[in-house]
PDB file of N, CA and C in Angstrom:
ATOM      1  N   UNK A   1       0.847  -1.180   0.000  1.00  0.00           N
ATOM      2  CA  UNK A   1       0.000   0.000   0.000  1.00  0.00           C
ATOM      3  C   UNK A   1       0.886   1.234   0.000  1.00  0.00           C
ATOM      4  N   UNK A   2       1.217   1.869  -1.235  1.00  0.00           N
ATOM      5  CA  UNK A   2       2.073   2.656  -1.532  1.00  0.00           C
ATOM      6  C   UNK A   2       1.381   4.422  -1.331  1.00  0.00           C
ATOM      7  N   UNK A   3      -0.005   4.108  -1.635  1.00  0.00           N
ATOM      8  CA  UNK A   3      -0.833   5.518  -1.632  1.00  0.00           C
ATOM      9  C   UNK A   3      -0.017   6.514  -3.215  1.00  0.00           C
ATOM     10  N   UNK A   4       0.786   5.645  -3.712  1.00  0.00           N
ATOM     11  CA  UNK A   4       1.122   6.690  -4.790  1.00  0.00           C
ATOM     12  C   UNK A   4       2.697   7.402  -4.462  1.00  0.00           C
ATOM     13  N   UNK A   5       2.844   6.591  -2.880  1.00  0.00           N
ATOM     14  CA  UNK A   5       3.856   7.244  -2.917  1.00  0.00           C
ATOM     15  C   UNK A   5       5.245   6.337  -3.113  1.00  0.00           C
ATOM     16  N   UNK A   6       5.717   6.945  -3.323  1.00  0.00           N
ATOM     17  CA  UNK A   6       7.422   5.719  -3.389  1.00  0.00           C
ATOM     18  C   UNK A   6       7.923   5.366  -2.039  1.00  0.00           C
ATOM     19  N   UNK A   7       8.047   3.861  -1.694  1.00  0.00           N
ATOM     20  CA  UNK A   7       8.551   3.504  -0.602  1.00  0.00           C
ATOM     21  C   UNK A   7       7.576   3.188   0.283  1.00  0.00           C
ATOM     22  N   UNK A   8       6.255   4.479   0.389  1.00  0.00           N
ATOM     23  CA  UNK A   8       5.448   4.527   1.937  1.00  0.00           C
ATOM     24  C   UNK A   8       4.808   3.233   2.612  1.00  0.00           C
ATOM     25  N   UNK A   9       4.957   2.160   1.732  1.00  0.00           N
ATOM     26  CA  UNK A   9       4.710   1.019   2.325  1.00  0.00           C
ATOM     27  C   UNK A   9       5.167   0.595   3.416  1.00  0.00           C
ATOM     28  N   UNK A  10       7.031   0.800   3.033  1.00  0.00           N
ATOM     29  CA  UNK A  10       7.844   0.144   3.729  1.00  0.00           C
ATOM     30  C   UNK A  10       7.988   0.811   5.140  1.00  0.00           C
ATOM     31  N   UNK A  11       7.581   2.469   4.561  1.00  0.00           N
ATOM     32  CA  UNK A  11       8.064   3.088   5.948  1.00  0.00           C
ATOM     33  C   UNK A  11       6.820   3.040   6.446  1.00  0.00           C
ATOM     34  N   UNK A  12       5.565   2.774   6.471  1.00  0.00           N
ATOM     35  CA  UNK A  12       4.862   2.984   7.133  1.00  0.00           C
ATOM     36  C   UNK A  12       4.703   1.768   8.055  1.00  0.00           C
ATOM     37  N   UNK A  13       5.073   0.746   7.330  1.00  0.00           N
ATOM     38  CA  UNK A  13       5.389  -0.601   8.136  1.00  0.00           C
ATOM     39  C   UNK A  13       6.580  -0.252   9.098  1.00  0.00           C
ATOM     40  N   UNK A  14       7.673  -0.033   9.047  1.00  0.00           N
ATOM     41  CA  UNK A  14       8.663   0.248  10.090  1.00  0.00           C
ATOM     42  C   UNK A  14       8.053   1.067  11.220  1.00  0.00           C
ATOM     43  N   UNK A  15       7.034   2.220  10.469  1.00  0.00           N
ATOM     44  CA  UNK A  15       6.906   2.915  11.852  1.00  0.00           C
ATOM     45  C   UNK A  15       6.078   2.138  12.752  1.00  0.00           C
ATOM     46  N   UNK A  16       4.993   1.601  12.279  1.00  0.00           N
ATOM     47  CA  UNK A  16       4.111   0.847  12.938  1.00  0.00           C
ATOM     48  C   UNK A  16       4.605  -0.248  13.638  1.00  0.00           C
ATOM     49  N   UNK A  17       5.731  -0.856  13.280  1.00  0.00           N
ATOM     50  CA  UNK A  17       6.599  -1.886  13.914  1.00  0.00           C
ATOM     51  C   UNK A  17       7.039  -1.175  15.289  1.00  0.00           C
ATOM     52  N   UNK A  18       7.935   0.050  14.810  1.00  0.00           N
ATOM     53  CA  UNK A  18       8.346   1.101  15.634  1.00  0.00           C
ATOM     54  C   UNK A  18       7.665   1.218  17.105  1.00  0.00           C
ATOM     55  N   UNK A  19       6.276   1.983  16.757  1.00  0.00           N
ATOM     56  CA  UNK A  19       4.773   2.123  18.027  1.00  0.00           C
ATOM     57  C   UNK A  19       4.893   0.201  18.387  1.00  0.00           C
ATOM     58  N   UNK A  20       4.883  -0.150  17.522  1.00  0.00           N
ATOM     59  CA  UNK A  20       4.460  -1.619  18.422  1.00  0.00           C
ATOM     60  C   UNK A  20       5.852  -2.227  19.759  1.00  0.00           C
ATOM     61  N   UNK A  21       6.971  -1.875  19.116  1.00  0.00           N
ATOM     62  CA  UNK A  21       8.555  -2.202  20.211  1.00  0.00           C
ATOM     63  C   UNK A  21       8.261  -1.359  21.161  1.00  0.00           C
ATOM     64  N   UNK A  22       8.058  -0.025  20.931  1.00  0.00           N
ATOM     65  CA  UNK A  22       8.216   0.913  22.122  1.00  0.00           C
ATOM     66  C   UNK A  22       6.915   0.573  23.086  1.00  0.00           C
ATOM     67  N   UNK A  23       5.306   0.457  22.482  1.00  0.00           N
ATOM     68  CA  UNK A  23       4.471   0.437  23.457  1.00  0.00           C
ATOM     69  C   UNK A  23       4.546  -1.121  24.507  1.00  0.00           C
ATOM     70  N   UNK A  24       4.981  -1.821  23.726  1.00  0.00           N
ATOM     71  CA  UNK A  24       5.807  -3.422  24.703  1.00  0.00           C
ATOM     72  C   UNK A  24       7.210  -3.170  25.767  1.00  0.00           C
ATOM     73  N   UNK A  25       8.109  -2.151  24.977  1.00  0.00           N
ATOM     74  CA  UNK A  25       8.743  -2.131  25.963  1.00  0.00           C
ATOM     75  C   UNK A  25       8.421  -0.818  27.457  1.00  0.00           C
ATOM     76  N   UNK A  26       7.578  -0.243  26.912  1.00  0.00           N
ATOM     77  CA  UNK A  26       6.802   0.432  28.176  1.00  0.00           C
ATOM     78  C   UNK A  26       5.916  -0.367  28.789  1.00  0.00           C
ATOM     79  N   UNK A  27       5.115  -1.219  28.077  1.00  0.00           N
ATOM     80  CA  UNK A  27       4.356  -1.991  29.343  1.00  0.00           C
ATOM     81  C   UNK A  27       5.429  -2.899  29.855  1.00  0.00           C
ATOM     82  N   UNK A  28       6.572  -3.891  29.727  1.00  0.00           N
ATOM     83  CA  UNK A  28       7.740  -4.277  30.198  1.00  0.00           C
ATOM     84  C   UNK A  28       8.166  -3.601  31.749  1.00  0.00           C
ATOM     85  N   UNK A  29       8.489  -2.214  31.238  1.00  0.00           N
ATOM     86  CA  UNK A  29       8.745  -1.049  32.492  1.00  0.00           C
ATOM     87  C   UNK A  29       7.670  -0.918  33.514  1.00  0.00           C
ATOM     88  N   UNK A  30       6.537  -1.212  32.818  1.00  0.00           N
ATOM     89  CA  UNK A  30       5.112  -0.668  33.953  1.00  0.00           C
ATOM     90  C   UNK A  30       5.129  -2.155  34.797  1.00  0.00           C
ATOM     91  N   UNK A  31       4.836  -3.242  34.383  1.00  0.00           N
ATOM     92  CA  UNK A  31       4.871  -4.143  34.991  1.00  0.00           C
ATOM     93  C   UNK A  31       6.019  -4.852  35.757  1.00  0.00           C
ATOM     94  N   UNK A  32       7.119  -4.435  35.729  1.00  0.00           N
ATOM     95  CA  UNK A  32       8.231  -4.799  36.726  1.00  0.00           C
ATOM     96  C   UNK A  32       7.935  -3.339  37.569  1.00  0.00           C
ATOM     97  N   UNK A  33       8.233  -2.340  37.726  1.00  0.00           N
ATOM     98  CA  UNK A  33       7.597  -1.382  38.366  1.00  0.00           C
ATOM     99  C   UNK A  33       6.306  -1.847  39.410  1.00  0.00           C
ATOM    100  N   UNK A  34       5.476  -2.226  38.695  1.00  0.00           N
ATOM    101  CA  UNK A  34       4.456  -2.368  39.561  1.00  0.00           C
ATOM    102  C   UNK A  34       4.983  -3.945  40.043  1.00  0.00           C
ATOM    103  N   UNK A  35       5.314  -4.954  39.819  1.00  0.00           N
ATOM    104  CA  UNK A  35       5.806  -5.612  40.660  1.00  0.00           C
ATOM    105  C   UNK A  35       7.134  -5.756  41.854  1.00  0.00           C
ATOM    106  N   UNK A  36       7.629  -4.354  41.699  1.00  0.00           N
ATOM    107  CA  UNK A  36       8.379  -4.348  43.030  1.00  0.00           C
ATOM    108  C   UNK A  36       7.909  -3.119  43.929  1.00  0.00           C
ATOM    109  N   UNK A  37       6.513  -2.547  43.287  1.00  0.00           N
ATOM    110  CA  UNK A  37       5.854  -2.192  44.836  1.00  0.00           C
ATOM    111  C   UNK A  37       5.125  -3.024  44.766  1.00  0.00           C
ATOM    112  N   UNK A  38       4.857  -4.361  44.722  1.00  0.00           N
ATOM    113  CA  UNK A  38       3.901  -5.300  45.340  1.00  0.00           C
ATOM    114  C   UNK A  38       5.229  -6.117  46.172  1.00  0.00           C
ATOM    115  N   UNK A  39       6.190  -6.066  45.429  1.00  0.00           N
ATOM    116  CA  UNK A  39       7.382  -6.957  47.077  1.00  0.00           C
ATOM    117  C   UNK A  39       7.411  -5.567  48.070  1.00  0.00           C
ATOM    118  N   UNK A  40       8.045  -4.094  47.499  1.00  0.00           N
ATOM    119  CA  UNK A  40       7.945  -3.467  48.584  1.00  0.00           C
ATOM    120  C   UNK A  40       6.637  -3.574  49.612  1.00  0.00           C
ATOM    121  N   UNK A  41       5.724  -3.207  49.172  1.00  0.00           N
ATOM    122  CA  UNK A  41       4.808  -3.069  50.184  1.00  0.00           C
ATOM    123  C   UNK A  41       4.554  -4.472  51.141  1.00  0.00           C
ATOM    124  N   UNK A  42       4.508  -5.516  50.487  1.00  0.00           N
ATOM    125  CA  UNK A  42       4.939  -7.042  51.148  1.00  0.00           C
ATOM    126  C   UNK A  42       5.821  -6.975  52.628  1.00  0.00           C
ATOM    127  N   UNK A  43       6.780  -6.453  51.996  1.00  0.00           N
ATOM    128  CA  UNK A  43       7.975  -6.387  52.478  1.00  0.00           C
ATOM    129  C   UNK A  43       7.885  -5.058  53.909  1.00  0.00           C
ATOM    130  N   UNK A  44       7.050  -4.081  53.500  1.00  0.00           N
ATOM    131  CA  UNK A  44       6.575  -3.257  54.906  1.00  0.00           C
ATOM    132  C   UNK A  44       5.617  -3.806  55.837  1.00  0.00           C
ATOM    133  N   UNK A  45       5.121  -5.028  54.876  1.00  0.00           N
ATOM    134  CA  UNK A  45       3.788  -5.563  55.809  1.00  0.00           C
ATOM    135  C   UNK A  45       4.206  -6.394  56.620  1.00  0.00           C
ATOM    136  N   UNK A  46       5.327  -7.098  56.299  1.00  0.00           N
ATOM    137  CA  UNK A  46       6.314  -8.096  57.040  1.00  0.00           C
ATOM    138  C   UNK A  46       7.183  -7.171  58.297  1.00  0.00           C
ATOM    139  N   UNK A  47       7.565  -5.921  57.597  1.00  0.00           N
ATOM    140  CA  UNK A  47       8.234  -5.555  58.665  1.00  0.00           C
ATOM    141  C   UNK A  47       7.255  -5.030  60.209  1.00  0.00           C
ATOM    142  N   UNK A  48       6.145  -4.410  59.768  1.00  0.00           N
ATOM    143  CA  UNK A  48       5.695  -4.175  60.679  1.00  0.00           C
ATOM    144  C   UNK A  48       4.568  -5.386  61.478  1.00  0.00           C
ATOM    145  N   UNK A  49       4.598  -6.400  60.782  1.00  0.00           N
ATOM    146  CA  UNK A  49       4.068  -7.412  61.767  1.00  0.00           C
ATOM    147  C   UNK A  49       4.976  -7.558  62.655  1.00  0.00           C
ATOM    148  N   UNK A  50       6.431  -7.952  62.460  1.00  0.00           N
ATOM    149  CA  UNK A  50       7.375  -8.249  63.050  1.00  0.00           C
ATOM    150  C   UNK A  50       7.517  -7.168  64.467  1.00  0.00           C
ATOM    151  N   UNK A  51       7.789  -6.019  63.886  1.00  0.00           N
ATOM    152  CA  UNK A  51       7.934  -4.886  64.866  1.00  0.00           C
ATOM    153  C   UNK A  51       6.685  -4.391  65.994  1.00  0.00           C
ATOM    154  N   UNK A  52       5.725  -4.812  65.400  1.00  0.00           N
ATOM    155  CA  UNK A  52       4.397  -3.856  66.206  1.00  0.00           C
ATOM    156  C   UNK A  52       3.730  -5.200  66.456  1.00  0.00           C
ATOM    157  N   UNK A  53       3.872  -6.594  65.470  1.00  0.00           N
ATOM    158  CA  UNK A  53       2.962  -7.737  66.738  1.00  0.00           C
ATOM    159  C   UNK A  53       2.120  -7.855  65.287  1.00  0.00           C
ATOM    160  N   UNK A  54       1.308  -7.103  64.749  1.00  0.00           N
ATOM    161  CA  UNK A  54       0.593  -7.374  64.091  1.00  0.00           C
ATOM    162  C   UNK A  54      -0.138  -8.646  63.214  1.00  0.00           C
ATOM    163  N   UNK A  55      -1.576  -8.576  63.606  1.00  0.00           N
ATOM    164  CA  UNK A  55      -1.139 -10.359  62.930  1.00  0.00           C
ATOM    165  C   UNK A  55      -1.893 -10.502  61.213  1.00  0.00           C
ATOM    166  N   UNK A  56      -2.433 -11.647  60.886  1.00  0.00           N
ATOM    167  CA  UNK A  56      -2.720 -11.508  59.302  1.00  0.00           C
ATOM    168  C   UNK A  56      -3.630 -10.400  59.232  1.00  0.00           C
ATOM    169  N   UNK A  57      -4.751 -10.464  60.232  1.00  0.00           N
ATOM    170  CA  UNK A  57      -5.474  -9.790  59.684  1.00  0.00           C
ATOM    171  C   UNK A  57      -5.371  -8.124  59.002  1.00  0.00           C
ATOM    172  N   UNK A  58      -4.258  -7.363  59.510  1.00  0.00           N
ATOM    173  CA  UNK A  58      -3.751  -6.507  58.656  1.00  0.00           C
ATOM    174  C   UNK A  58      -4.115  -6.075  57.433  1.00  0.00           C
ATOM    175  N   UNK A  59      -3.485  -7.432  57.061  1.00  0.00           N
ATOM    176  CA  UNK A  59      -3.526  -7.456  55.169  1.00  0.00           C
ATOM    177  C   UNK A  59      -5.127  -7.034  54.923  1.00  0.00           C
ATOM    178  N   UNK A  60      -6.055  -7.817  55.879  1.00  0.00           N
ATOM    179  CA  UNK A  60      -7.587  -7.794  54.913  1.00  0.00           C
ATOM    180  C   UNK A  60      -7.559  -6.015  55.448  1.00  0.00           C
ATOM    181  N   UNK A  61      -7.530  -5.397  56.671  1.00  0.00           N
ATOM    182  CA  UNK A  61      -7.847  -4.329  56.819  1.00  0.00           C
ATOM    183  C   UNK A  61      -6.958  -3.500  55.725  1.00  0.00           C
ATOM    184  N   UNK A  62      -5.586  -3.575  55.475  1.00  0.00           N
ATOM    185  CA  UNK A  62      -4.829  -2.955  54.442  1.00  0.00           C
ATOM    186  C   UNK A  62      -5.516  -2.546  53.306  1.00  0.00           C
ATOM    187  N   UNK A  63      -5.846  -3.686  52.470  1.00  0.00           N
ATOM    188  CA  UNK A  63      -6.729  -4.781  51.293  1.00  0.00           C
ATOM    189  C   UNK A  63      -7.549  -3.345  51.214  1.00  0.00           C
ATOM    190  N   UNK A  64      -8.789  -3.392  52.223  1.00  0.00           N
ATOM    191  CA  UNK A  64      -9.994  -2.786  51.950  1.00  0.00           C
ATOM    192  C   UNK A  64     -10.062  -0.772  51.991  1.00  0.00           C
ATOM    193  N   UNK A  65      -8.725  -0.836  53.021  1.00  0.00           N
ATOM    194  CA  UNK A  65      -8.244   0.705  52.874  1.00  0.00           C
ATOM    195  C   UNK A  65      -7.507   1.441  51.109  1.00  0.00           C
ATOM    196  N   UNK A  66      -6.590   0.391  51.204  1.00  0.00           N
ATOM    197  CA  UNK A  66      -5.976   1.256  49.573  1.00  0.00           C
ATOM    198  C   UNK A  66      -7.689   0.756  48.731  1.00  0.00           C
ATOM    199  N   UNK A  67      -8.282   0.113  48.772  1.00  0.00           N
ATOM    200  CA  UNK A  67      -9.432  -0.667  47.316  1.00  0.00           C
ATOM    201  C   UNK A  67     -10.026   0.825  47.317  1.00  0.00           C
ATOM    202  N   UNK A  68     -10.334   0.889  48.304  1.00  0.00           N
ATOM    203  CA  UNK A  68     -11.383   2.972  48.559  1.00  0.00           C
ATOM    204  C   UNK A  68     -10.586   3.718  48.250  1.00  0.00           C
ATOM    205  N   UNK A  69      -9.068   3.687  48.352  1.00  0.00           N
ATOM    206  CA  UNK A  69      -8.210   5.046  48.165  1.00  0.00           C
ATOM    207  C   UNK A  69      -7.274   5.209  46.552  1.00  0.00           C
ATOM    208  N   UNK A  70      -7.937   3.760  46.147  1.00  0.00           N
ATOM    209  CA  UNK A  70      -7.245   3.522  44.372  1.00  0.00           C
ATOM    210  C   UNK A  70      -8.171   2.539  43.684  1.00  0.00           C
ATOM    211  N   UNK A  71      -9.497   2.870  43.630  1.00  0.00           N
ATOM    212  CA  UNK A  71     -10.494   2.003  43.234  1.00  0.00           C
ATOM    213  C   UNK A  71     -10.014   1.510  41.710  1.00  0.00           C
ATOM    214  N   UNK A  72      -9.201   2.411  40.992  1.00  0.00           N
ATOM    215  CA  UNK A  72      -9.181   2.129  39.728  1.00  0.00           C
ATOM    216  C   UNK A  72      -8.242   1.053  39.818  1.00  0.00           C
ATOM    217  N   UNK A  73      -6.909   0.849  40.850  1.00  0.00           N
ATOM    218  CA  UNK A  73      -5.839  -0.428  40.745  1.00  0.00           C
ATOM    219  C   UNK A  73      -6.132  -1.835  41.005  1.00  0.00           C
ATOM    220  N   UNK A  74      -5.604  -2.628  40.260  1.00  0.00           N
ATOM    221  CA  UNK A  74      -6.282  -3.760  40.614  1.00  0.00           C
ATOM    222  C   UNK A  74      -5.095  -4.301  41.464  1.00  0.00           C
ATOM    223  N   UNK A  75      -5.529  -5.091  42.466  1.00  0.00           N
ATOM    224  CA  UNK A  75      -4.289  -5.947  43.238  1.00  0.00           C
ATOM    225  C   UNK A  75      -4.346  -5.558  44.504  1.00  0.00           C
ATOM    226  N   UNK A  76      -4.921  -5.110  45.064  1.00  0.00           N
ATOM    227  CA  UNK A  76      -5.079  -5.018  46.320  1.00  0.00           C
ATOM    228  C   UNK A  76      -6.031  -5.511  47.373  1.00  0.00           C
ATOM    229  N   UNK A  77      -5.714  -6.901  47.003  1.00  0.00           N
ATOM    230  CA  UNK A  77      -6.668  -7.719  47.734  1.00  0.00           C
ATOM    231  C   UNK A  77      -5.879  -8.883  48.505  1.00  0.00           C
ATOM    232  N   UNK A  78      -6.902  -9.498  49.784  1.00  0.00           N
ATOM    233  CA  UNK A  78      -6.269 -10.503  50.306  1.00  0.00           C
ATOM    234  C   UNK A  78      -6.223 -11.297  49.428  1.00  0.00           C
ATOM    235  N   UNK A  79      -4.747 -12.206  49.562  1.00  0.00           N
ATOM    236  CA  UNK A  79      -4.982 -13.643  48.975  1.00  0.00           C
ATOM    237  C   UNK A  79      -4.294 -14.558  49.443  1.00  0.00           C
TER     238      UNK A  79
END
């Protein structure tokens, strides 16, 4: 699909290749990102059981505080 023009096939395929590498390697970035604030925060929930006594139930009270304060994120649930 040249449109008449010389080449625009090829480049329009590269660019579109182009948008397709970059928007994979940004979701790549988003999802390791968002999986090391799911160890960080893990990892505060551990510390302060340890320190303050705290026991599981935490997590469900945690769980139901961020769900109201980031309704749009998903993952913040007991499991």
């Amino acid at each position: 699909m040249d449109n008449g023009i010389v080449g625009y096939g090829t480049f329009i395929k590269e660019i579109k290749e182009l948008i397709y590498r970059r928007q994979y390697e940004a979701m790549k970035k988003v999802n390791t990102e968002l999986i090391n604030l799911y160890w960080e925060i893990g990892g505060e929930i551990n510390r302060q059981q340890i320190e303050k006594g705290w026991g599981k139930s935490i997590v469900e009270v945690l769980a139901k505080e961020l769900q109201k304060e980031f309704p749009s994120v998903q993952g913040f649930v007991r499991t």
